[in-house]
ModelCIF file with pLDDT and N, C-alpha, C, O atoms, coordinates in Angstrom:
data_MODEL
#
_entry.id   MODEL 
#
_entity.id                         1 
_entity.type                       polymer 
_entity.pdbx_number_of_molecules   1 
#
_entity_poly.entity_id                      1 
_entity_poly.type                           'polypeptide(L)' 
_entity_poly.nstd_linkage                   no 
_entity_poly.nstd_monomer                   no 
_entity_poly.pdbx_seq_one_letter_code       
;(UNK)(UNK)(UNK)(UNK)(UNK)(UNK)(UNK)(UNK)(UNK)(UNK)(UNK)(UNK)(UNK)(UNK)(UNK)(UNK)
(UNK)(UNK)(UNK)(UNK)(UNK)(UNK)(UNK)(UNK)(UNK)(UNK)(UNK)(UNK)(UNK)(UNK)(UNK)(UNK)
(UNK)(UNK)(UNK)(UNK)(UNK)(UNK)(UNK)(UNK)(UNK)(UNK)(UNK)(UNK)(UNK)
;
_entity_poly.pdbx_seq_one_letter_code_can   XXXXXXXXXXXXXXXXXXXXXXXXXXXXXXXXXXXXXXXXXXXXX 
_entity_poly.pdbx_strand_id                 A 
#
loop_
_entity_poly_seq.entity_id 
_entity_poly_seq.num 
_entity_poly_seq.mon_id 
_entity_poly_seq.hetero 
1 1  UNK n 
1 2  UNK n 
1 3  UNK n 
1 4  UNK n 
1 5  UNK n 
1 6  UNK n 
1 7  UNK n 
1 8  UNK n 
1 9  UNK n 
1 10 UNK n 
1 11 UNK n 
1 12 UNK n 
1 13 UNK n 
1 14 UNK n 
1 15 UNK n 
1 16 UNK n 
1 17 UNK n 
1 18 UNK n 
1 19 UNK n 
1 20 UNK n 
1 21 UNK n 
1 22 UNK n 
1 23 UNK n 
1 24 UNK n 
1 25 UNK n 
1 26 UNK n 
1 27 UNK n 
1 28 UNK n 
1 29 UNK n 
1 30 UNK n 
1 31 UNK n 
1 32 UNK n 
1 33 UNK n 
1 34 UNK n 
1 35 UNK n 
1 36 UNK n 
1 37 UNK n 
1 38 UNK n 
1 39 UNK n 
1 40 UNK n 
1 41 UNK n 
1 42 UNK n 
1 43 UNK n 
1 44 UNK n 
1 45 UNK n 
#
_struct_asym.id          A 
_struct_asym.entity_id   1 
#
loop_
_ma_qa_metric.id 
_ma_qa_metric.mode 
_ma_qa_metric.name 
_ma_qa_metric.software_group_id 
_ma_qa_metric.type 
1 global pLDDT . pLDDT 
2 local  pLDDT . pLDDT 
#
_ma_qa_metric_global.metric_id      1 
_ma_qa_metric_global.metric_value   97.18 
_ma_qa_metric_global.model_id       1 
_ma_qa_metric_global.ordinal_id     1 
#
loop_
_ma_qa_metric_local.label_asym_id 
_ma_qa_metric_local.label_comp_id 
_ma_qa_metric_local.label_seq_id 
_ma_qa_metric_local.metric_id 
_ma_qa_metric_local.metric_value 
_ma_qa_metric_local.model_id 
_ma_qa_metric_local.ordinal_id 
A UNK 1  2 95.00 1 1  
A UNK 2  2 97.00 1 2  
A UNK 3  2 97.00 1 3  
A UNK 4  2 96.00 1 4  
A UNK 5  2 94.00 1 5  
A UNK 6  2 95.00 1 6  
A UNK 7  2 95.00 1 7  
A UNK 8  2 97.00 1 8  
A UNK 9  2 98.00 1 9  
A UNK 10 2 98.00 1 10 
A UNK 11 2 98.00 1 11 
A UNK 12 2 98.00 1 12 
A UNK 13 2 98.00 1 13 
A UNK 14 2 98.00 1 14 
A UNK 15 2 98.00 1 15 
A UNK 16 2 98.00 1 16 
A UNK 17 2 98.00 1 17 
A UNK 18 2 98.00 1 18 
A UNK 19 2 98.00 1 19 
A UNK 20 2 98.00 1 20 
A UNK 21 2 98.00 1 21 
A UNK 22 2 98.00 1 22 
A UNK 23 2 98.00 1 23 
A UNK 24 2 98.00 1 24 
A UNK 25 2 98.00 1 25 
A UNK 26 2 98.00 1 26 
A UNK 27 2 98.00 1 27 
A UNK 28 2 98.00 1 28 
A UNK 29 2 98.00 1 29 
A UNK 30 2 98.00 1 30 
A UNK 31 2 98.00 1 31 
A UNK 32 2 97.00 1 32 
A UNK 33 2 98.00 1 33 
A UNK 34 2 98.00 1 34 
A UNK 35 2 97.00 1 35 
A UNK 36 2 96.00 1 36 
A UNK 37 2 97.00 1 37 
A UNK 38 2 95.00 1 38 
A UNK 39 2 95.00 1 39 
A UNK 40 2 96.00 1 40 
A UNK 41 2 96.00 1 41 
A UNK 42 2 96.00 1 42 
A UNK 43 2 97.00 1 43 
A UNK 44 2 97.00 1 44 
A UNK 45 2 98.00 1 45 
#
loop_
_atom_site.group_PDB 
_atom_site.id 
_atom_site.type_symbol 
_atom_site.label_atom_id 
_atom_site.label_alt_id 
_atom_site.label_comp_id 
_atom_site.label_asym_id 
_atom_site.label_entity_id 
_atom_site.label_seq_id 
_atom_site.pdbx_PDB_ins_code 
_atom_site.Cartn_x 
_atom_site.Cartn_y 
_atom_site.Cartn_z 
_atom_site.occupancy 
_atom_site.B_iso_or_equiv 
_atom_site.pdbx_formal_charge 
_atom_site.auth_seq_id 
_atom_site.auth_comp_id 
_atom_site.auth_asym_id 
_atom_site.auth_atom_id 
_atom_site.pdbx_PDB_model_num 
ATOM 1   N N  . UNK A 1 1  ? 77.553 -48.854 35.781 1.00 95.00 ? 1  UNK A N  1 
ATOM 2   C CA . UNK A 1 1  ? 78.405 -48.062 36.681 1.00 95.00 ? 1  UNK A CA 1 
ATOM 3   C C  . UNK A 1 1  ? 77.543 -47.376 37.727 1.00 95.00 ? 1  UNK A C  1 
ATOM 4   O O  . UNK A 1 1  ? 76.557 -46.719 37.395 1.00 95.00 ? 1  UNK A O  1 
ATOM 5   N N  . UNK A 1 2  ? 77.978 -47.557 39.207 1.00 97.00 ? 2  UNK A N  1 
ATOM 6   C CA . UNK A 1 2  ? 77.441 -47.010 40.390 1.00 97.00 ? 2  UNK A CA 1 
ATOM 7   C C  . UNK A 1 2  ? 78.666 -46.566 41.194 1.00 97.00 ? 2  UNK A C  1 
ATOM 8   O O  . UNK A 1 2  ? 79.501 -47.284 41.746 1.00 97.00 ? 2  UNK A O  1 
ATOM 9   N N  . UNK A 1 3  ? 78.595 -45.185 41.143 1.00 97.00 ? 3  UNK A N  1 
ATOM 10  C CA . UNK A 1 3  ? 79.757 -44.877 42.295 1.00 97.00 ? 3  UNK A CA 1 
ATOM 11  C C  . UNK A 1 3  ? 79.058 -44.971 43.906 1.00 97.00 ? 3  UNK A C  1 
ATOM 12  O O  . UNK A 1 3  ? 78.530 -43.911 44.245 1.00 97.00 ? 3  UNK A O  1 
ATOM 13  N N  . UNK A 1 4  ? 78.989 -46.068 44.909 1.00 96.00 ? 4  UNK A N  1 
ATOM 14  C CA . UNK A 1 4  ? 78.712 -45.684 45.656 1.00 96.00 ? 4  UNK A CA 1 
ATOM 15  C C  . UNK A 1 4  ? 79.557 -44.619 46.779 1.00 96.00 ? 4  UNK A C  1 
ATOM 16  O O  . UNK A 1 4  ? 79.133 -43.967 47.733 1.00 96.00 ? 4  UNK A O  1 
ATOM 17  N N  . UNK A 1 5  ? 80.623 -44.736 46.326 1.00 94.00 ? 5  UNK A N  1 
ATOM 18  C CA . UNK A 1 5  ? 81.699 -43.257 47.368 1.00 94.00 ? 5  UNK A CA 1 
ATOM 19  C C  . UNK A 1 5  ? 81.663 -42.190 47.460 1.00 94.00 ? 5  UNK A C  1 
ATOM 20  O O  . UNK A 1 5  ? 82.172 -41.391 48.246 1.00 94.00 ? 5  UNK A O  1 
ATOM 21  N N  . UNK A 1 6  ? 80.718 -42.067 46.211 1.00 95.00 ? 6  UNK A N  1 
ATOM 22  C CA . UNK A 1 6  ? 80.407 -40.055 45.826 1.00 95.00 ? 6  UNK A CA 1 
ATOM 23  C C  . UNK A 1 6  ? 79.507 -39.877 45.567 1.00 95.00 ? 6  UNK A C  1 
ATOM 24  O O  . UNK A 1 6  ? 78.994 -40.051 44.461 1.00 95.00 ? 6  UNK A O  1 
ATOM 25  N N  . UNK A 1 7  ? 78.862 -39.314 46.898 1.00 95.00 ? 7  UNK A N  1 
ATOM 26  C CA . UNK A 1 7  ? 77.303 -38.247 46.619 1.00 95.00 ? 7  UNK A CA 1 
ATOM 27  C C  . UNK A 1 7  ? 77.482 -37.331 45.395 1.00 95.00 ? 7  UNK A C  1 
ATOM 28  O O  . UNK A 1 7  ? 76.404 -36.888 44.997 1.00 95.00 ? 7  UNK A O  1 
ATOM 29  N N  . UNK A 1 8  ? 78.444 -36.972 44.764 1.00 97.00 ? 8  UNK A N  1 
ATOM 30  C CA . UNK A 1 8  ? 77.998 -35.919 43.856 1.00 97.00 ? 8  UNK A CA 1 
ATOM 31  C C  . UNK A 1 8  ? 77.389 -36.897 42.774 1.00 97.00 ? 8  UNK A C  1 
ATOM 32  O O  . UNK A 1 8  ? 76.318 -36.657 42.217 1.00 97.00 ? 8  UNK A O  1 
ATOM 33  N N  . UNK A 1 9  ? 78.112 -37.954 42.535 1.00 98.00 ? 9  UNK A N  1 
ATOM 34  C CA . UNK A 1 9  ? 78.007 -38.825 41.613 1.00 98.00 ? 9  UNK A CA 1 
ATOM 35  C C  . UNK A 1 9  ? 76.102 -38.937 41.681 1.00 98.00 ? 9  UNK A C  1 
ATOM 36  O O  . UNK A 1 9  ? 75.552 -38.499 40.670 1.00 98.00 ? 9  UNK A O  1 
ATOM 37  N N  . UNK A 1 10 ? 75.301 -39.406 42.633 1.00 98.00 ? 10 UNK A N  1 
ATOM 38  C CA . UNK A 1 10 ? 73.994 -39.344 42.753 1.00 98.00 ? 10 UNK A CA 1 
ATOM 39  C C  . UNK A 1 10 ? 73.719 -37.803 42.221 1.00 98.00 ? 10 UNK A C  1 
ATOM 40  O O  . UNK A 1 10 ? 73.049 -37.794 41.189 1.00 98.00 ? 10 UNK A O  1 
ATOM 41  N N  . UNK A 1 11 ? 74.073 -36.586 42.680 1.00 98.00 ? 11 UNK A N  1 
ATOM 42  C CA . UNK A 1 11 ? 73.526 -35.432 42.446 1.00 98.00 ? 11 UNK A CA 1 
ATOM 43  C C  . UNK A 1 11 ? 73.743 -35.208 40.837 1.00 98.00 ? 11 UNK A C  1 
ATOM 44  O O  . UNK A 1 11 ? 72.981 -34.535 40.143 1.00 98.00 ? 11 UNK A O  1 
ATOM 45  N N  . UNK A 1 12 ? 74.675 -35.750 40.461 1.00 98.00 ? 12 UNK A N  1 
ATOM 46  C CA . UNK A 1 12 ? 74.756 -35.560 38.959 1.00 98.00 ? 12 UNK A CA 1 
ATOM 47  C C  . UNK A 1 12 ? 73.535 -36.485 37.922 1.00 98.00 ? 12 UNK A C  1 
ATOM 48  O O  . UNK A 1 12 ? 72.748 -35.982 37.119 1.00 98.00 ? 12 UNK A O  1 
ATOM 49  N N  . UNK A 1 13 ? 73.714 -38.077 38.287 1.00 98.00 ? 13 UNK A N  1 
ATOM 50  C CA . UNK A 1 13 ? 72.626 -38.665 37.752 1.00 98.00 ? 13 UNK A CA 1 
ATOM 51  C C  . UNK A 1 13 ? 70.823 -37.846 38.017 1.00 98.00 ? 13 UNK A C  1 
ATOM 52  O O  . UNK A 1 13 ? 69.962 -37.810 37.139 1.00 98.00 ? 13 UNK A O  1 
ATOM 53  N N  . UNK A 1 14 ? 70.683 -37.331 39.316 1.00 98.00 ? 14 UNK A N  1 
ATOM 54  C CA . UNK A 1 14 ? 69.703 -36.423 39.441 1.00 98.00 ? 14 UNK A CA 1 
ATOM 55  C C  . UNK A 1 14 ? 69.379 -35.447 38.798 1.00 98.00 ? 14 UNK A C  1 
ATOM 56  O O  . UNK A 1 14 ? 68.195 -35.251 38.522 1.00 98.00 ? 14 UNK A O  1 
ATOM 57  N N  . UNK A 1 15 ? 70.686 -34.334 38.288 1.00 98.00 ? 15 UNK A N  1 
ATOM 58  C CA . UNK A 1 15 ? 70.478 -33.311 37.648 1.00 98.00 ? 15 UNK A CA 1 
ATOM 59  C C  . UNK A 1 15 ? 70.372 -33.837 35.730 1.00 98.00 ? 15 UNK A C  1 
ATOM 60  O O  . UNK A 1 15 ? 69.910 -33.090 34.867 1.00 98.00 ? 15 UNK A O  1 
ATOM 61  N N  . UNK A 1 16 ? 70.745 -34.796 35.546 1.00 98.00 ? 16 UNK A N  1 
ATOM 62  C CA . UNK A 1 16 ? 70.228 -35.117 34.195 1.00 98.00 ? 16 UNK A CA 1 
ATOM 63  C C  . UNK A 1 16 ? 69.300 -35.698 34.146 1.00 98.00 ? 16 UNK A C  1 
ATOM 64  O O  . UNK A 1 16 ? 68.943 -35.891 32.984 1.00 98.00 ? 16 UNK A O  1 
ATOM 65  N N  . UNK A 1 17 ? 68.385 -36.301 35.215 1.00 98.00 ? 17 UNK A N  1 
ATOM 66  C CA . UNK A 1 17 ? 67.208 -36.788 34.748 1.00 98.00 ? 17 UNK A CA 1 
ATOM 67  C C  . UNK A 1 17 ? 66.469 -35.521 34.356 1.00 98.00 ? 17 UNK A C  1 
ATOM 68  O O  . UNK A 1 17 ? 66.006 -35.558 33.216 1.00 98.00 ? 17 UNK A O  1 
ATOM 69  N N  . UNK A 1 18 ? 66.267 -34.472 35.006 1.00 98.00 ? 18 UNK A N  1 
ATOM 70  C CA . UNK A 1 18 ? 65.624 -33.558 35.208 1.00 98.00 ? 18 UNK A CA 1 
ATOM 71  C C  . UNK A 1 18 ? 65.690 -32.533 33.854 1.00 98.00 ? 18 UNK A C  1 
ATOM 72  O O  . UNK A 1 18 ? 64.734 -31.988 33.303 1.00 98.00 ? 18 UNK A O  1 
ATOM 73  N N  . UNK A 1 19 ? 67.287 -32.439 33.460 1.00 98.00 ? 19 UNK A N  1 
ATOM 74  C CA . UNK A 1 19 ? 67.623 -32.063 32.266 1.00 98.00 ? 19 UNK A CA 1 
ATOM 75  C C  . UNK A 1 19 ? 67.104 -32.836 31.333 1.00 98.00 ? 19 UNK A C  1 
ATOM 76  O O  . UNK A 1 19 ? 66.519 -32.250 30.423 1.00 98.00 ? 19 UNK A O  1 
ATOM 77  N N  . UNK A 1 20 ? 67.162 -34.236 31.297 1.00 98.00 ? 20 UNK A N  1 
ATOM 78  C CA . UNK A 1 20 ? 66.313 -34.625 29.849 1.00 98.00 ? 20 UNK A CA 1 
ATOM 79  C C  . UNK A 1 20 ? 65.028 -34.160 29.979 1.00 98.00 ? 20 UNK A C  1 
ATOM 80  O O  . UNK A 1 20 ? 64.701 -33.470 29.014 1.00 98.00 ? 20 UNK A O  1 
ATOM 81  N N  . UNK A 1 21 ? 63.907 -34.325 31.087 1.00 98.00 ? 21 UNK A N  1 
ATOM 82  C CA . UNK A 1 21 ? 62.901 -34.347 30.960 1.00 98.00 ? 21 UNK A CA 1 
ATOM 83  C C  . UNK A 1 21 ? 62.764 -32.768 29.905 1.00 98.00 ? 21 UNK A C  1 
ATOM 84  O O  . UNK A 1 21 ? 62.612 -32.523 28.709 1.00 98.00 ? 21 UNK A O  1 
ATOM 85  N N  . UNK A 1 22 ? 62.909 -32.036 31.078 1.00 98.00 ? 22 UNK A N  1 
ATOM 86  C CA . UNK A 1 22 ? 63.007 -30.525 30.560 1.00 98.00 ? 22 UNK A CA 1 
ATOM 87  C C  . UNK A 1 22 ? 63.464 -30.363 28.795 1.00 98.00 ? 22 UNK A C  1 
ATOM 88  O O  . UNK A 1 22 ? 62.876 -29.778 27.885 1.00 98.00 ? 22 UNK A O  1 
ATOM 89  N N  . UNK A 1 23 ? 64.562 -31.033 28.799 1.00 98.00 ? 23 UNK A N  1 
ATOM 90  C CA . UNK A 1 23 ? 64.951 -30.305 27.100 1.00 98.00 ? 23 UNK A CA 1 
ATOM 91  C C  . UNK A 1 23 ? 63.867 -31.387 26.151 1.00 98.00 ? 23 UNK A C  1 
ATOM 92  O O  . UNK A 1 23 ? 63.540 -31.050 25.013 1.00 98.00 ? 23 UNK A O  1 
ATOM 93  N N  . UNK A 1 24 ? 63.507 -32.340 26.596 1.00 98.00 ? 24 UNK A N  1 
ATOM 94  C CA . UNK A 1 24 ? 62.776 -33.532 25.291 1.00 98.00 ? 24 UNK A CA 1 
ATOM 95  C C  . UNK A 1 24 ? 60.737 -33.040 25.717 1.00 98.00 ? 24 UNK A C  1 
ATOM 96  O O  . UNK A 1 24 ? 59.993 -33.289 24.768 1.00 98.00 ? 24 UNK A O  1 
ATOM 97  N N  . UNK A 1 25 ? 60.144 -32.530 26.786 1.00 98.00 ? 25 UNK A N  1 
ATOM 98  C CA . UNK A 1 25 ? 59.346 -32.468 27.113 1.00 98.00 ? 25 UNK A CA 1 
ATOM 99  C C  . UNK A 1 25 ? 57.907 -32.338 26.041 1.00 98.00 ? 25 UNK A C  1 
ATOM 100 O O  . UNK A 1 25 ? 56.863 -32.988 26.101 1.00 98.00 ? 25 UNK A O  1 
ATOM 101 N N  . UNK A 1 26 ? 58.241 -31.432 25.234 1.00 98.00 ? 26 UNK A N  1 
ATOM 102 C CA . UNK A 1 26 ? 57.460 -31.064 24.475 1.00 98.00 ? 26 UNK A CA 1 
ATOM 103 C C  . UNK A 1 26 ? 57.505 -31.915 23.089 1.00 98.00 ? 26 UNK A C  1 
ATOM 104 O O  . UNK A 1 26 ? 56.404 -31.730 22.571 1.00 98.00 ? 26 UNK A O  1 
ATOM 105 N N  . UNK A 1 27 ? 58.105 -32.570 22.449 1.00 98.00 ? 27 UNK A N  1 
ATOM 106 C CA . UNK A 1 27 ? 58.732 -33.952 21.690 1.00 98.00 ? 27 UNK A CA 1 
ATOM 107 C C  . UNK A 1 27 ? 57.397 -34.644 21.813 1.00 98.00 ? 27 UNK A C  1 
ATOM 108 O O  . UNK A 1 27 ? 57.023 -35.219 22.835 1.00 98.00 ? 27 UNK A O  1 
ATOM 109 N N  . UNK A 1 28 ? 56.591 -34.528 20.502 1.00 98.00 ? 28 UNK A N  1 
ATOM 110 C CA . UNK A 1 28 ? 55.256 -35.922 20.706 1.00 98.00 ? 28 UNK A CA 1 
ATOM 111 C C  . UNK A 1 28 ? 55.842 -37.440 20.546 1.00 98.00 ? 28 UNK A C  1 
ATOM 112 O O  . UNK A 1 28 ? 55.244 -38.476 20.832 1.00 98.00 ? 28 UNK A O  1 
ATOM 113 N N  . UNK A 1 29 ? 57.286 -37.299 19.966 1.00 98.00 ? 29 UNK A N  1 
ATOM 114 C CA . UNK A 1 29 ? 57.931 -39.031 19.859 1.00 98.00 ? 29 UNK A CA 1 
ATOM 115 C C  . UNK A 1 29 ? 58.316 -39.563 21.067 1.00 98.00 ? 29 UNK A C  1 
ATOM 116 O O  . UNK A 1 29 ? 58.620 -40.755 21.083 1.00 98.00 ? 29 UNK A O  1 
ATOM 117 N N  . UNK A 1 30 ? 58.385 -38.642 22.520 1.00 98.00 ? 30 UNK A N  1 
ATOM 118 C CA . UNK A 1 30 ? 58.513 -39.589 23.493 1.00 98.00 ? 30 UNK A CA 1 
ATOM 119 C C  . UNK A 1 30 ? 57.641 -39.961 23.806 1.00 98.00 ? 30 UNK A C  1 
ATOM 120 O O  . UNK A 1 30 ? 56.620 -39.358 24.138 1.00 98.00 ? 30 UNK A O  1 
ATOM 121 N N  . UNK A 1 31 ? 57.919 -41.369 23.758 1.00 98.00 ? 31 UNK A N  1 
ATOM 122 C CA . UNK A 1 31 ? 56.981 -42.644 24.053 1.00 98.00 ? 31 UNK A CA 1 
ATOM 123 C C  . UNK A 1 31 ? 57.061 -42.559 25.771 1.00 98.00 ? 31 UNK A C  1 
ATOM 124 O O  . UNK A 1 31 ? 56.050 -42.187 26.368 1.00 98.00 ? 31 UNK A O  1 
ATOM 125 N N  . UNK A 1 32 ? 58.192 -42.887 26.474 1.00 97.00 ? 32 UNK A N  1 
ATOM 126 C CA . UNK A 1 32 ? 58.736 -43.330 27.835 1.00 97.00 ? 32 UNK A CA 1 
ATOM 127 C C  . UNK A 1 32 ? 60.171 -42.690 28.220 1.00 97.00 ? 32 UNK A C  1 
ATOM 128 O O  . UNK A 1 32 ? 60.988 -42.671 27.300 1.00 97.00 ? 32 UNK A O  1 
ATOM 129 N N  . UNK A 1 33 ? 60.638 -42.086 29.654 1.00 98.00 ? 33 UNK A N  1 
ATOM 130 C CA . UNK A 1 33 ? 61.536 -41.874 30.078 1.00 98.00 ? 33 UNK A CA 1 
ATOM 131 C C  . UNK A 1 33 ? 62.415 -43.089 30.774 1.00 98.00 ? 33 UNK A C  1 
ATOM 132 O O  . UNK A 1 33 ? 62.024 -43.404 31.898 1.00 98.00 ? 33 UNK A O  1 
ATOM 133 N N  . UNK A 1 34 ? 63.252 -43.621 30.391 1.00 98.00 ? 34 UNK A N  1 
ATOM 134 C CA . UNK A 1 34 ? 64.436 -44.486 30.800 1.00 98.00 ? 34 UNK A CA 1 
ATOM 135 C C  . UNK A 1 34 ? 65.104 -43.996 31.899 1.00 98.00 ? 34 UNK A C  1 
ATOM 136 O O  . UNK A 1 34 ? 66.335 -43.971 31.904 1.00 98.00 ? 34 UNK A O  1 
ATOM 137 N N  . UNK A 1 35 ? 64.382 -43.559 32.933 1.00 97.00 ? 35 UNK A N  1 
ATOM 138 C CA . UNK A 1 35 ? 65.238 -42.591 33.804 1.00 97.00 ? 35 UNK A CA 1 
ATOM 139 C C  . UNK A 1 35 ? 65.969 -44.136 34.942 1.00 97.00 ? 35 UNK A C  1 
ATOM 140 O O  . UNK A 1 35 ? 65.753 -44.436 36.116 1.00 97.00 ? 35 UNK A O  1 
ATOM 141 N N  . UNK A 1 36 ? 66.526 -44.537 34.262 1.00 96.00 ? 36 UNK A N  1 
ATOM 142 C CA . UNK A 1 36 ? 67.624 -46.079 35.259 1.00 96.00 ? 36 UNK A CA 1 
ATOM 143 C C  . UNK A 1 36 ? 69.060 -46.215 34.506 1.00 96.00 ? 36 UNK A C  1 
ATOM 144 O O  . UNK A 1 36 ? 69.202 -46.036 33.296 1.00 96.00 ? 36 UNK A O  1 
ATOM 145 N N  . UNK A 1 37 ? 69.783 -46.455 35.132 1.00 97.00 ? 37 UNK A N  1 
ATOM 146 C CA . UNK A 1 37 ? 71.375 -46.519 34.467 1.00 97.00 ? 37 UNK A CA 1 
ATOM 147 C C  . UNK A 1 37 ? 71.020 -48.244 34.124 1.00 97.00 ? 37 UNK A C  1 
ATOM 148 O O  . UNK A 1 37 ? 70.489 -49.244 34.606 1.00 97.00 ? 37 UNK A O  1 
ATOM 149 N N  . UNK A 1 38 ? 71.836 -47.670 32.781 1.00 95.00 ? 38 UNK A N  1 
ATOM 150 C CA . UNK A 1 38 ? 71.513 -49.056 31.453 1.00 95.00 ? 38 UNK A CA 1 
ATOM 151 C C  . UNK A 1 38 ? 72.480 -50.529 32.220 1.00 95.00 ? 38 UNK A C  1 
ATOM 152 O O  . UNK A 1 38 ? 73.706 -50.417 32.240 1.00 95.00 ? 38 UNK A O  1 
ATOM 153 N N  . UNK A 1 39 ? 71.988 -51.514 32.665 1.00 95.00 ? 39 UNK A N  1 
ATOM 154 C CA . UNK A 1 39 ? 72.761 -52.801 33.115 1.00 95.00 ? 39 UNK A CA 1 
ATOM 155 C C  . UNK A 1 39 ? 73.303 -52.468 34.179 1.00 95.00 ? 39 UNK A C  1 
ATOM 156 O O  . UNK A 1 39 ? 74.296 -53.162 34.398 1.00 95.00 ? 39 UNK A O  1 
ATOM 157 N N  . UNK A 1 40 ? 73.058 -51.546 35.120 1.00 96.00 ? 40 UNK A N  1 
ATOM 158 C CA . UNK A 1 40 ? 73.286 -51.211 36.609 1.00 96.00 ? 40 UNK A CA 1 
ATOM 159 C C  . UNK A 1 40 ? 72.342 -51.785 37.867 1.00 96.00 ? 40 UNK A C  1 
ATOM 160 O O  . UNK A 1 40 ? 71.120 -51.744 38.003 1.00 96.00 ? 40 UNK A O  1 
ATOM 161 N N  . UNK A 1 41 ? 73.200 -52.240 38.582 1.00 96.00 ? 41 UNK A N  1 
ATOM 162 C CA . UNK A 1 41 ? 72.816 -52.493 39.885 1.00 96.00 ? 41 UNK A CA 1 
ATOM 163 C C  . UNK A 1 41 ? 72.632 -51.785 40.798 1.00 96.00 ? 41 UNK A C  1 
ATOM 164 O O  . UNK A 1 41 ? 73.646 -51.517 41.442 1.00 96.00 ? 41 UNK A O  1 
ATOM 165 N N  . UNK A 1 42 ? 71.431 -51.223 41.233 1.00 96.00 ? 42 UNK A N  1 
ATOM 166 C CA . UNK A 1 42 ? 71.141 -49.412 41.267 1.00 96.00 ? 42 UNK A CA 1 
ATOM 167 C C  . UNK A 1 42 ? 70.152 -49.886 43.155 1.00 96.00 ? 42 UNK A C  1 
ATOM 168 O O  . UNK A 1 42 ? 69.460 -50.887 43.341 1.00 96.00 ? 42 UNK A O  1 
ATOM 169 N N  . UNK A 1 43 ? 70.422 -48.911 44.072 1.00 97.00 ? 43 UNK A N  1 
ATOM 170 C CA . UNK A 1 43 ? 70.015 -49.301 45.346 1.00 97.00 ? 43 UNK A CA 1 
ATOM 171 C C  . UNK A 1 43 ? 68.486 -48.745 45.135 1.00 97.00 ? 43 UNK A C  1 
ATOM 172 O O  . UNK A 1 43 ? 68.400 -47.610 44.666 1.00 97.00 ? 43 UNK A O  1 
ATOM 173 N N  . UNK A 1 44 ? 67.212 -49.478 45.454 1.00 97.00 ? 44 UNK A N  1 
ATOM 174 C CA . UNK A 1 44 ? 65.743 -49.175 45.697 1.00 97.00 ? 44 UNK A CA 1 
ATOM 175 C C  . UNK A 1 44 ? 65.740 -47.749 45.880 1.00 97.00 ? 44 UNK A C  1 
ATOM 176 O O  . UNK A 1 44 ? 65.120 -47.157 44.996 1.00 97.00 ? 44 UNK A O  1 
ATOM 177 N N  . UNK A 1 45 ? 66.321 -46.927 46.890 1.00 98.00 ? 45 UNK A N  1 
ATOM 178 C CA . UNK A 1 45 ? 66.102 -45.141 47.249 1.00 98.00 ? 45 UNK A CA 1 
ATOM 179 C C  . UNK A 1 45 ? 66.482 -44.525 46.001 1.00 98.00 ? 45 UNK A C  1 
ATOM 180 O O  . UNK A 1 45 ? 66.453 -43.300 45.883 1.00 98.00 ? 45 UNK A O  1 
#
């Protein structure tokens, strides 16, 4: 899922990357951040 019609829709995927990082940060089991929508066709920017 990509809404391209709604900027908030981008500002929201933005504000949870930022939120995971922040709440899992300190976690020695993260290996890697998945920060890409799962089977999405997502624009390069």
């Amino acid at each position: 899922y990509f809404n391209k019609k709604e900027p908030k829709f981008r500002e929201f995927c933005y504000q949870q990357t930022r939120d995971m990082v922040r709440r899992d940060r300190n976690h020695p089991s993260i290996l890697a951040w998945e920060a890409s929508l799962n089977e999405t066709k997502q624009p390069a920017d």
